[in-house]
N, C-alpha and C. Protein backbone atom coordinates (compact mmCIF):
# COMPACT_ATOMS: atom_id res chain seq x y z
N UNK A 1 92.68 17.43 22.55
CA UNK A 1 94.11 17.63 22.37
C UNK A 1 94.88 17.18 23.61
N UNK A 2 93.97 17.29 24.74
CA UNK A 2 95.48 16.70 25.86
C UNK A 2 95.48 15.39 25.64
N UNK A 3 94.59 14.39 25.31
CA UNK A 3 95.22 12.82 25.38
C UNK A 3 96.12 12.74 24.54
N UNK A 4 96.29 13.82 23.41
CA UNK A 4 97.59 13.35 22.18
C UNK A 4 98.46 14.25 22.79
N UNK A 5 99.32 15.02 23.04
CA UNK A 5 100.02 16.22 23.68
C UNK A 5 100.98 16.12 22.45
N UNK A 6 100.95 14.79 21.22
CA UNK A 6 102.05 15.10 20.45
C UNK A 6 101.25 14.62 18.74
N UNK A 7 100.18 15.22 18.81
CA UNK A 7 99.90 15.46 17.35
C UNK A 7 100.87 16.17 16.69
N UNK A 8 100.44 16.07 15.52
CA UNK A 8 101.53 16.69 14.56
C UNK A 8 103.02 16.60 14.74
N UNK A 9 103.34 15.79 15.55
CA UNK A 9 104.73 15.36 15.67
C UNK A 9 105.25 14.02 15.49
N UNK A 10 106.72 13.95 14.52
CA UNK A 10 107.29 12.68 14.13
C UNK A 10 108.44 12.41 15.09
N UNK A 11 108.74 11.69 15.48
CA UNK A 11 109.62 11.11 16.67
C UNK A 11 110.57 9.85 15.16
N UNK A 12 111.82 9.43 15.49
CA UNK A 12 112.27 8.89 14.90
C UNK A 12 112.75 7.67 15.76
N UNK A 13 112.75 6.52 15.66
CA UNK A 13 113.42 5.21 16.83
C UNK A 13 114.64 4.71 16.20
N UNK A 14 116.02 4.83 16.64
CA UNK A 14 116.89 4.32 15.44
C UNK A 14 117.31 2.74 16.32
N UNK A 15 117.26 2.14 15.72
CA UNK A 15 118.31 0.59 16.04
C UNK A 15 118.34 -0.09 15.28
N UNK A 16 118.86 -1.03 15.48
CA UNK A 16 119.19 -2.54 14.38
C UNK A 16 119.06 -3.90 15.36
N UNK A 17 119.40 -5.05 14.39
CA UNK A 17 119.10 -6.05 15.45
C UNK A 17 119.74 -5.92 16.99
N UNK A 18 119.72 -6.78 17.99
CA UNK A 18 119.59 -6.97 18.83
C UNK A 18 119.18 -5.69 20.11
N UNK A 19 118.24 -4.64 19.36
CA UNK A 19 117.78 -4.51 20.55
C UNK A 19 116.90 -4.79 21.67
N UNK A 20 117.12 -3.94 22.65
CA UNK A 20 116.09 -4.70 23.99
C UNK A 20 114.52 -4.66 23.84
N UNK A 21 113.78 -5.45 23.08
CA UNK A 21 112.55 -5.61 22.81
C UNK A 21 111.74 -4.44 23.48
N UNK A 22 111.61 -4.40 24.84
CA UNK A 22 110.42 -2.96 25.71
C UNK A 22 111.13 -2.34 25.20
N UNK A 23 112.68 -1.55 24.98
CA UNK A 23 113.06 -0.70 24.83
C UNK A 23 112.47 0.22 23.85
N UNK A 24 111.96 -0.85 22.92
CA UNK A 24 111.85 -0.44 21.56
C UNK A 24 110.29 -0.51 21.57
N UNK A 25 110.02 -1.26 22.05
CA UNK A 25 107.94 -1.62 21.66
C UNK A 25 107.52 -0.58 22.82
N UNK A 26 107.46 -0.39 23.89
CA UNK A 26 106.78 0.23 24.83
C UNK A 26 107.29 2.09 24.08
N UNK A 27 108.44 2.30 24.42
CA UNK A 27 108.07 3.78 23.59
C UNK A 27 107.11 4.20 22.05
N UNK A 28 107.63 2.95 21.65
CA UNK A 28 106.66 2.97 20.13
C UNK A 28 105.53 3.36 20.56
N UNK A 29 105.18 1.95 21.27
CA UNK A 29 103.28 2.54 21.84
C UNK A 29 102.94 3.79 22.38
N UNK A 30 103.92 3.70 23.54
CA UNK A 30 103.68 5.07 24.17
C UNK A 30 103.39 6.43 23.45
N UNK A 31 104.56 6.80 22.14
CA UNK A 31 104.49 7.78 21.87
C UNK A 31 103.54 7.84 20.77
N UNK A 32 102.98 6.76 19.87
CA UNK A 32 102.04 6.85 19.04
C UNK A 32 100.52 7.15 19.76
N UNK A 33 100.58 6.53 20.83
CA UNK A 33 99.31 6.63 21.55
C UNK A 33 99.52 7.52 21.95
N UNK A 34 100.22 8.65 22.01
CA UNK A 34 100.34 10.58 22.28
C UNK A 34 99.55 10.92 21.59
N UNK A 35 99.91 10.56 20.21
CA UNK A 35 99.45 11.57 18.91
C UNK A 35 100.61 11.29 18.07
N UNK A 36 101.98 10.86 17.99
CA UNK A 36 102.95 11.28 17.40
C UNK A 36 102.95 9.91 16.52
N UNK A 37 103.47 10.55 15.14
CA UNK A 37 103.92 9.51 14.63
C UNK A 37 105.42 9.27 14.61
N UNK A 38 105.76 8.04 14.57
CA UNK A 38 106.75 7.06 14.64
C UNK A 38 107.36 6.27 13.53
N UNK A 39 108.40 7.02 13.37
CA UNK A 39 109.37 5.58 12.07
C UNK A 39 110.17 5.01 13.11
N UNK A 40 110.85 4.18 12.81
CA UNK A 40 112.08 3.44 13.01
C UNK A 40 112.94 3.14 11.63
N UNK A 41 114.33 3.62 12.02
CA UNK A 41 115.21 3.59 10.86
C UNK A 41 116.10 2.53 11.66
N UNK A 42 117.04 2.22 10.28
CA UNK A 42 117.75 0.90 10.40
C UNK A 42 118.85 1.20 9.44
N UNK A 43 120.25 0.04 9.65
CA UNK A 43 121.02 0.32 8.96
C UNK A 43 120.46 -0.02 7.52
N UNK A 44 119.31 -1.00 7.29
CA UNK A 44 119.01 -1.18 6.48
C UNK A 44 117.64 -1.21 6.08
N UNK A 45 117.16 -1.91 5.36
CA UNK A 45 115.47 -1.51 5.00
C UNK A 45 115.24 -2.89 5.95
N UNK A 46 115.90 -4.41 5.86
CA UNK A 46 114.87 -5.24 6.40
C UNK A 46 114.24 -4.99 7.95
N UNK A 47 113.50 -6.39 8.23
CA UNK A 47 112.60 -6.46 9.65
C UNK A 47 114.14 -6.60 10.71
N UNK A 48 113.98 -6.04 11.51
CA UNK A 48 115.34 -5.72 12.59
C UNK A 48 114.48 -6.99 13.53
N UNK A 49 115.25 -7.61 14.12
CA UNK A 49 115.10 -8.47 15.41
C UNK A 49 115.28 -8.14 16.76
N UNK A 50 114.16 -8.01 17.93
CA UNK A 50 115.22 -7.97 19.27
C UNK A 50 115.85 -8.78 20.03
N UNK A 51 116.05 -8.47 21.21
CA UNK A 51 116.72 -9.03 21.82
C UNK A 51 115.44 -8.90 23.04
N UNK A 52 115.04 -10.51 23.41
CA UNK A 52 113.97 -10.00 24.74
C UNK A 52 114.34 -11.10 25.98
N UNK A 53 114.80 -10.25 27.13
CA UNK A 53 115.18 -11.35 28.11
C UNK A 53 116.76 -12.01 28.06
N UNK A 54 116.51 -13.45 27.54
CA UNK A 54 117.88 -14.24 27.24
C UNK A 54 117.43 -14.87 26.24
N UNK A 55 116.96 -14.27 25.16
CA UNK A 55 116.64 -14.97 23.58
C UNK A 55 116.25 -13.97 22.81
N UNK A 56 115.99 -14.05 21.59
CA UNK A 56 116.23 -13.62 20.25
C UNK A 56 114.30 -13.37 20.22
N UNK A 57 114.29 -11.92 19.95
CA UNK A 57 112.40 -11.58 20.67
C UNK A 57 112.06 -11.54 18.73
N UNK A 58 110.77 -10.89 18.99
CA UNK A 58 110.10 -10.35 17.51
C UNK A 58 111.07 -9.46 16.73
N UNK A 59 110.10 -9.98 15.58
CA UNK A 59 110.98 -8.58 14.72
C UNK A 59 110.17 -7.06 14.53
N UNK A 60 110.83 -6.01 14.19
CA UNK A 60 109.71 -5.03 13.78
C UNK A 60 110.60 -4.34 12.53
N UNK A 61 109.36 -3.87 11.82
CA UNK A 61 109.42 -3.34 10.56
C UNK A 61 110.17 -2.08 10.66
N UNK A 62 111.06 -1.57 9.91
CA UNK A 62 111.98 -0.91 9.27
C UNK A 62 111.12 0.51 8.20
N UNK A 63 111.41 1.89 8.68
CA UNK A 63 110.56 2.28 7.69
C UNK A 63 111.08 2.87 6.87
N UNK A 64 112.28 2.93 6.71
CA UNK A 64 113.49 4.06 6.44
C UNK A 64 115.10 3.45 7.12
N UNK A 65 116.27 4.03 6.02
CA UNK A 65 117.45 3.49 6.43
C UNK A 65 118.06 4.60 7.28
N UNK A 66 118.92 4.76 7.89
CA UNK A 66 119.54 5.61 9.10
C UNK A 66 119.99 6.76 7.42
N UNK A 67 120.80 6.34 6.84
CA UNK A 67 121.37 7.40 5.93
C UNK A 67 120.32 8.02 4.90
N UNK A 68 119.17 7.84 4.99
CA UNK A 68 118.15 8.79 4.35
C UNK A 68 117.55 9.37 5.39
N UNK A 69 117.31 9.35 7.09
CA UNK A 69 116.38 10.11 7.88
C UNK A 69 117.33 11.77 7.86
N UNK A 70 116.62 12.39 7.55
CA UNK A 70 116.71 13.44 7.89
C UNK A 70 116.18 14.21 8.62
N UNK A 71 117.27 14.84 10.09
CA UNK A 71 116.80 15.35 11.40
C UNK A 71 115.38 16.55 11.21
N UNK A 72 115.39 17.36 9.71
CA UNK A 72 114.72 18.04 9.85
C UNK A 72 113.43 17.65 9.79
N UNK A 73 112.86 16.20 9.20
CA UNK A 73 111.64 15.66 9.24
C UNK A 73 111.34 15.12 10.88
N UNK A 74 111.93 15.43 11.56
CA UNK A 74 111.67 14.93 13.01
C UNK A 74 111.67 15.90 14.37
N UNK A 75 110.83 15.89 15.21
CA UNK A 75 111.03 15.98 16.28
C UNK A 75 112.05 15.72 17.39
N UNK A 76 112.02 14.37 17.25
CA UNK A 76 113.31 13.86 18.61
C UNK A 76 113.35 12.94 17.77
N UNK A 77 114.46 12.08 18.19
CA UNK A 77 115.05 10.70 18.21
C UNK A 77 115.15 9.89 19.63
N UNK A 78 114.74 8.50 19.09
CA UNK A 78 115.06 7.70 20.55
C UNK A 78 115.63 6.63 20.10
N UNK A 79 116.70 6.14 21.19
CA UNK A 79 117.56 4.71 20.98
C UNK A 79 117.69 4.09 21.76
N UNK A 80 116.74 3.21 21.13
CA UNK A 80 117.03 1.63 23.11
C UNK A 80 118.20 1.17 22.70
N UNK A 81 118.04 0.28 23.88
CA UNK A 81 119.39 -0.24 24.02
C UNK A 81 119.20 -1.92 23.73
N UNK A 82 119.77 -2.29 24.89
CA UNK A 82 120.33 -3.82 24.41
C UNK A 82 121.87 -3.86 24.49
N UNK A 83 122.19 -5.25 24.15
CA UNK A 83 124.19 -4.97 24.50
C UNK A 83 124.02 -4.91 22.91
N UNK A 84 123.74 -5.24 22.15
CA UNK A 84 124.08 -5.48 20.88
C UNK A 84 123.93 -4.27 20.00
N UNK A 85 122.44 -3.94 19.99
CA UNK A 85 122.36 -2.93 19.40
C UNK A 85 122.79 -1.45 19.20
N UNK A 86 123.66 -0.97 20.48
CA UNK A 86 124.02 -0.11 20.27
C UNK A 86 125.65 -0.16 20.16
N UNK A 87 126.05 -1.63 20.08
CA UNK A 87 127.10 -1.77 19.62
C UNK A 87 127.64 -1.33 18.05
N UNK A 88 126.62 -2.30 17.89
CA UNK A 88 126.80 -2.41 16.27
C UNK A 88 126.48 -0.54 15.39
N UNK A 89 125.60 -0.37 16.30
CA UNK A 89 125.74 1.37 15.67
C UNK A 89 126.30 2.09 15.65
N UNK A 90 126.97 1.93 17.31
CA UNK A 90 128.28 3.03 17.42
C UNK A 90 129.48 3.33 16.42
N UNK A 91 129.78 2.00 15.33
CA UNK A 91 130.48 2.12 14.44
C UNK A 91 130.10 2.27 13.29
N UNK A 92 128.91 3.08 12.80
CA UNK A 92 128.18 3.05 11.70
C UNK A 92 127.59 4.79 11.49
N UNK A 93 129.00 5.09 10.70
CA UNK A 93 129.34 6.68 10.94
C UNK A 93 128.03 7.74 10.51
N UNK A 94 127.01 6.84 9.44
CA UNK A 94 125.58 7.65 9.55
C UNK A 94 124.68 7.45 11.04
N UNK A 95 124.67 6.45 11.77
CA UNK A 95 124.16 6.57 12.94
C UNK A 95 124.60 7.89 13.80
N UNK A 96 125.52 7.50 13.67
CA UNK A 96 126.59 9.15 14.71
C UNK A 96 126.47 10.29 14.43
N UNK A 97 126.52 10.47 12.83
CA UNK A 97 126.28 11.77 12.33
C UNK A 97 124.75 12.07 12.53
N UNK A 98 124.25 11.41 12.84
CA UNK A 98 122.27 11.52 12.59
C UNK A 98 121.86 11.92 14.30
N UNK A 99 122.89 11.41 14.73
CA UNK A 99 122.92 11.42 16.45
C UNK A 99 123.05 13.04 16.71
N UNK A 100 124.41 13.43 16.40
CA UNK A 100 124.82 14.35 16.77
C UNK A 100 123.87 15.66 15.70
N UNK A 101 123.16 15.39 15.02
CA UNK A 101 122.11 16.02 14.07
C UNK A 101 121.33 16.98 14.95
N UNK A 102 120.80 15.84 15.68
CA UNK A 102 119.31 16.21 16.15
C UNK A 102 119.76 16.60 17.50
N UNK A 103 121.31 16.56 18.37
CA UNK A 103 121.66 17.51 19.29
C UNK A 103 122.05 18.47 18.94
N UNK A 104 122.90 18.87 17.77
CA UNK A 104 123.12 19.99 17.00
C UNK A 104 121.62 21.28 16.77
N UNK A 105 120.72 20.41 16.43
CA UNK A 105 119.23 21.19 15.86
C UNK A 105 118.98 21.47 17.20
N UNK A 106 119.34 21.26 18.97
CA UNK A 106 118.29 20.87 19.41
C UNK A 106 117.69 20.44 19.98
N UNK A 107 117.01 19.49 19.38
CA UNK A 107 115.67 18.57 18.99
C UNK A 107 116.24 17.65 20.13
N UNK A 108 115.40 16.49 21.37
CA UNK A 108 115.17 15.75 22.11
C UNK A 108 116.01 14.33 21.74
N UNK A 109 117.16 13.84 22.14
CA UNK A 109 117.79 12.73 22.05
C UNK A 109 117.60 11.86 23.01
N UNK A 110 116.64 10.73 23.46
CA UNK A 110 116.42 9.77 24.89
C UNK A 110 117.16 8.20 24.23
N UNK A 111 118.22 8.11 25.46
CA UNK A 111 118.80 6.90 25.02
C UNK A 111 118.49 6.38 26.31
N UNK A 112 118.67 4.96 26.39
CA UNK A 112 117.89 4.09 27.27
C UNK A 112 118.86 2.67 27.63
N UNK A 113 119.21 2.22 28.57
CA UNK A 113 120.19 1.51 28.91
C UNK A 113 121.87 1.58 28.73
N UNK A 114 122.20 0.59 27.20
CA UNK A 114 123.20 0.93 27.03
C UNK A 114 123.42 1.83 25.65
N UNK A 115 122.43 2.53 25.18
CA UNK A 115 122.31 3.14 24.57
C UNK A 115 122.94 4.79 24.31
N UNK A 116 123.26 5.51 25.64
CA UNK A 116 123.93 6.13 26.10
C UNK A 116 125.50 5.75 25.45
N UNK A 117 126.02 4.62 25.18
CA UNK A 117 127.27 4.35 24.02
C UNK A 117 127.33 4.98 23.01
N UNK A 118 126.13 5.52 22.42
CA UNK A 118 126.03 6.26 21.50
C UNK A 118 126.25 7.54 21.29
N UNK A 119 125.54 8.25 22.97
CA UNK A 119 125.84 9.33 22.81
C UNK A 119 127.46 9.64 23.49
N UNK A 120 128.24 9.03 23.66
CA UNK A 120 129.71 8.64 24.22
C UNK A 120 130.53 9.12 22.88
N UNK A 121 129.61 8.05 22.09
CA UNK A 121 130.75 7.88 20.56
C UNK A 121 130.16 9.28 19.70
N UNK A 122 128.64 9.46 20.00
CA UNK A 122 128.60 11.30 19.24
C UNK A 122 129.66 12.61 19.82
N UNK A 123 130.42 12.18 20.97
CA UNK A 123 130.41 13.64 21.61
C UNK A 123 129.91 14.42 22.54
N UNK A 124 128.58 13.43 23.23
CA UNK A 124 127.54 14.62 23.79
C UNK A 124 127.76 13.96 25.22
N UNK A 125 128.62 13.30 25.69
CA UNK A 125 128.41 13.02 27.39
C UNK A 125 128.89 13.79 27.94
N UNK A 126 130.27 15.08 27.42
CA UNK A 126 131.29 15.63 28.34
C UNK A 126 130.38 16.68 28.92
N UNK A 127 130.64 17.22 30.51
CA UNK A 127 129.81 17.81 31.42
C UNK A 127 128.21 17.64 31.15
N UNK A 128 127.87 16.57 30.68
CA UNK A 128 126.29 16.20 31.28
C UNK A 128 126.14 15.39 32.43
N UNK A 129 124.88 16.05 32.47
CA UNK A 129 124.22 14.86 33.79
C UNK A 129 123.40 14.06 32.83
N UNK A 130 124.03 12.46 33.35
CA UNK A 130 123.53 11.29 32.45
C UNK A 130 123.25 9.79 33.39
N UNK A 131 122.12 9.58 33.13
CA UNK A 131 122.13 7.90 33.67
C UNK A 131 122.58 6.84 32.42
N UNK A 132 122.78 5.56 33.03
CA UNK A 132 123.22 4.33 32.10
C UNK A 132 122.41 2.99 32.90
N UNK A 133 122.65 1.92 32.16
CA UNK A 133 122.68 0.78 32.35
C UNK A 133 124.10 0.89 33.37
N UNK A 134 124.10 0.20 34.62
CA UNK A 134 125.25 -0.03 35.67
C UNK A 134 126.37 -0.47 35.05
N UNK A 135 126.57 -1.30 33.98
CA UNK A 135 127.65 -1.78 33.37
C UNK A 135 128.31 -0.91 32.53
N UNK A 136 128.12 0.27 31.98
CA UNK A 136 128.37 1.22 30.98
C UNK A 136 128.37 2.36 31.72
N UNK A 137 128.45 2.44 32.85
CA UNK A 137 128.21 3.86 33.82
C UNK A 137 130.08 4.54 33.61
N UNK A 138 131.17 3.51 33.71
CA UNK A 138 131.92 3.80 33.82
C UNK A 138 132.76 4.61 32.74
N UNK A 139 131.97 3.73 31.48
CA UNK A 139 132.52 4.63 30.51
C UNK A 139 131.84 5.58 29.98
N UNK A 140 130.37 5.97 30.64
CA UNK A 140 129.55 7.20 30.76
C UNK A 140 130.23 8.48 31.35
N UNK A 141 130.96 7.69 32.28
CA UNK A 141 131.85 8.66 33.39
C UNK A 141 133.07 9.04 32.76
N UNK A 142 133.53 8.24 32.54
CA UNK A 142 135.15 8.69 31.32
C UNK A 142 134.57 9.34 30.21
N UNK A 143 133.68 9.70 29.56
CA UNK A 143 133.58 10.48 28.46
C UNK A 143 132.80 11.84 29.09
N UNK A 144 133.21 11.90 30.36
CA UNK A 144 132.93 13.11 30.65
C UNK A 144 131.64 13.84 31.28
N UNK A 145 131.13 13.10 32.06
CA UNK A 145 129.52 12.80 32.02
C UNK A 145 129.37 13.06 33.38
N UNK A 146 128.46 13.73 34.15
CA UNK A 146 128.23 12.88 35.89
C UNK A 146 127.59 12.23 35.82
N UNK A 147 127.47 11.17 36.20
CA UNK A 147 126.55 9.85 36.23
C UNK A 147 125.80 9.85 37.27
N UNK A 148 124.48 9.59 37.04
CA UNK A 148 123.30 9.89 38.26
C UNK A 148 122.68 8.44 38.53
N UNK A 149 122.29 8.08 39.53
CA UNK A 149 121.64 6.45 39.56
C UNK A 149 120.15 7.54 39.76
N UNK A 150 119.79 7.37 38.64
CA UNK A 150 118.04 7.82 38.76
C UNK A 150 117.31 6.99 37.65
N UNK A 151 115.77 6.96 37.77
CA UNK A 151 115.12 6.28 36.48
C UNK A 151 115.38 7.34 35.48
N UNK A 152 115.81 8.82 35.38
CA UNK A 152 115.51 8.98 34.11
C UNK A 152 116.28 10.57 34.44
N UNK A 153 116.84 10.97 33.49
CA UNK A 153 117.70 12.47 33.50
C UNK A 153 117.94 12.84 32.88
N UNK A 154 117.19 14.27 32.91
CA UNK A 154 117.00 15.23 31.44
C UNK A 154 118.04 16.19 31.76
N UNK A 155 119.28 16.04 30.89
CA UNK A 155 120.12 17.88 30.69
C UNK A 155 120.20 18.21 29.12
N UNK A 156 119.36 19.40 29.65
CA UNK A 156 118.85 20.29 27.98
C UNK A 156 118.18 19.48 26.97
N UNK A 157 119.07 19.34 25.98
CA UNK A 157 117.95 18.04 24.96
C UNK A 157 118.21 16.78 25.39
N UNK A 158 118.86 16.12 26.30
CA UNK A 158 119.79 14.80 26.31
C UNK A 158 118.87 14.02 27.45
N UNK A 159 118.08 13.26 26.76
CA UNK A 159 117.03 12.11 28.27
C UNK A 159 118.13 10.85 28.10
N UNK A 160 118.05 10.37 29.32
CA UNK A 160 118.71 9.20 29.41
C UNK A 160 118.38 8.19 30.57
N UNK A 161 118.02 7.32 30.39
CA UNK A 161 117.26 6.11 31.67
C UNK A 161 118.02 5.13 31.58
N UNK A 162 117.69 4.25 33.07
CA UNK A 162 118.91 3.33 33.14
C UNK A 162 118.38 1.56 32.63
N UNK A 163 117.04 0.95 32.67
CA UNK A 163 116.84 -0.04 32.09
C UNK A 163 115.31 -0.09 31.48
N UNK A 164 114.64 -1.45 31.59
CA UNK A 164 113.53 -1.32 31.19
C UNK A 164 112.31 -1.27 32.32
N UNK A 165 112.66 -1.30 33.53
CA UNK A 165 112.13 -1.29 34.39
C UNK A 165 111.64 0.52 34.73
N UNK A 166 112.49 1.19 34.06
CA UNK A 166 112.73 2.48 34.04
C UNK A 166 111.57 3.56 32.69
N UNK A 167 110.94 2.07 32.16
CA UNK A 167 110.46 2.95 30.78
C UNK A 167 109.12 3.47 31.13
N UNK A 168 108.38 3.74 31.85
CA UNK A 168 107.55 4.47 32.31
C UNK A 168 107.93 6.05 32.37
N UNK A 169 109.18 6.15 33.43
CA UNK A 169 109.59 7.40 33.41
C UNK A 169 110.33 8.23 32.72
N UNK A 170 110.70 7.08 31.27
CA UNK A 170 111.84 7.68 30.22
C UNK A 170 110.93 7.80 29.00
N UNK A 171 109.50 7.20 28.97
CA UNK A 171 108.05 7.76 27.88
C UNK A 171 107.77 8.76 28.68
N UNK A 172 107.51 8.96 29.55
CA UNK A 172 106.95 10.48 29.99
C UNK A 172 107.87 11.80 29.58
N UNK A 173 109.57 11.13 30.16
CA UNK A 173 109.91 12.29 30.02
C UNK A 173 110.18 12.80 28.74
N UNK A 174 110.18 11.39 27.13
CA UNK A 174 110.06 12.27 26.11
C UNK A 174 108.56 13.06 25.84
N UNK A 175 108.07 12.20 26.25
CA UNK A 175 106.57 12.88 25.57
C UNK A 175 106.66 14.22 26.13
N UNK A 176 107.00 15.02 27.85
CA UNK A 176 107.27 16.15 27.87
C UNK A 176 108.33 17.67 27.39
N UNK A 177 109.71 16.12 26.60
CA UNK A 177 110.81 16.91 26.00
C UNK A 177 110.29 17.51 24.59
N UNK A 178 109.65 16.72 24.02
CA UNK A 178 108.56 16.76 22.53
C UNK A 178 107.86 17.96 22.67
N UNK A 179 106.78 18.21 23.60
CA UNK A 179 106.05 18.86 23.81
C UNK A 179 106.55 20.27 24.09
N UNK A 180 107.35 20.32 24.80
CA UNK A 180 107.82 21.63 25.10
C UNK A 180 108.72 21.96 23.81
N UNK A 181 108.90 21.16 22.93
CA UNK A 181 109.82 22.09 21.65
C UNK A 181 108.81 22.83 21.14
N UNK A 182 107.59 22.56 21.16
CA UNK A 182 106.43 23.57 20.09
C UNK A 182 106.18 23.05 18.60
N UNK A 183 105.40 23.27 18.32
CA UNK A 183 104.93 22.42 17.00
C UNK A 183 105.73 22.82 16.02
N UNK A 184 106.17 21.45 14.71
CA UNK A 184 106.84 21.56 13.75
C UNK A 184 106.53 22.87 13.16
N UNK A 185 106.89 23.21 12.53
CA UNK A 185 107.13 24.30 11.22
C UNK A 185 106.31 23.47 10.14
């Protein structure tokens, strides 16, 4: 049981195209190779594309649409970033509502670059301690937030890391936010 620390647990990955390829593949691995299983939802059912570097990366499979996940089949949620991808979600009022779900329940929310836009447009930055991507710090800070230059910063359910250079310490710290909720029901 310690090499999985997250059997019996479902983690949810939400994005759409253009996210930041590690953002999205390295937690996948990471947290499946816990123990946990892993969907990724989408605005829609197809293969989502990333974004890797300065070009257009792999695609990955879709297992579920954002407006059928329901927070109670999950553990946490995680959302890489990318410039694109968390653009295009922020205005996609089941993303937000699904966002603010699983902080409502709770349950472990880790956003990762500029992904943190998301939790801006849910509601959840005012008096947190939050990291960003450097370019989005400012409006991390206007929605109410202290902004920390660290790899990775946990307040209550809310993880947040600043790039991909950073995803070492933003898989650990879900796999420990997971763990400490206690096993599903």
């Amino acid at each position: 049981m310690a090499d999985t620390p997250l059997s019996d647990r479902r983690i949810l990955i939400m994005a759409t195209d253009g996210f930041e390829q590690s953002e999205l593949e390295v937690p996948l691995k990471r947290l499946t190779a816990a123990g946990a299983e892993v969907d990724v939802a989408s605005i829609g059912t197809e293969d989502i594309t990333g974004w890797d570097e300065d070009d257009w990366g792999v695609d990955v499979a879709v297992d579920l649409k954002i407006s059928e996940a329901l927070v109670d089949n999950y553990d946490a949620l995680v959302l890489p970033g990318g410039q694109i991808n968390p653009d295009l979600l922020r205005v996609d009022p089941d993303a937000i509502a699904l966002i603010k779900g699983f902080a409502a329940a709770g349950k472990p929310v880790a956003a990762i670059c500029h992904a943190p836009w998301l939790l801006v447009e849910a509601g959840l930055a005012s008096g947190r301690n939050m990291t960003s991507y450097k370019s989005i710090r400012t409006d991390v800070a206007n929605a109410g937030a202290k902004v920390v230059d660290e790899a990775v910063v946990v307040d209550g359910n809310i993880v947040t890391s600043r790039c991909p250079d950073d995803l070492p310490a933003f898989c650990d710290a879900i796999i420990d936010a997971v763990a400490e909720v206690g096993a599903p029901a």
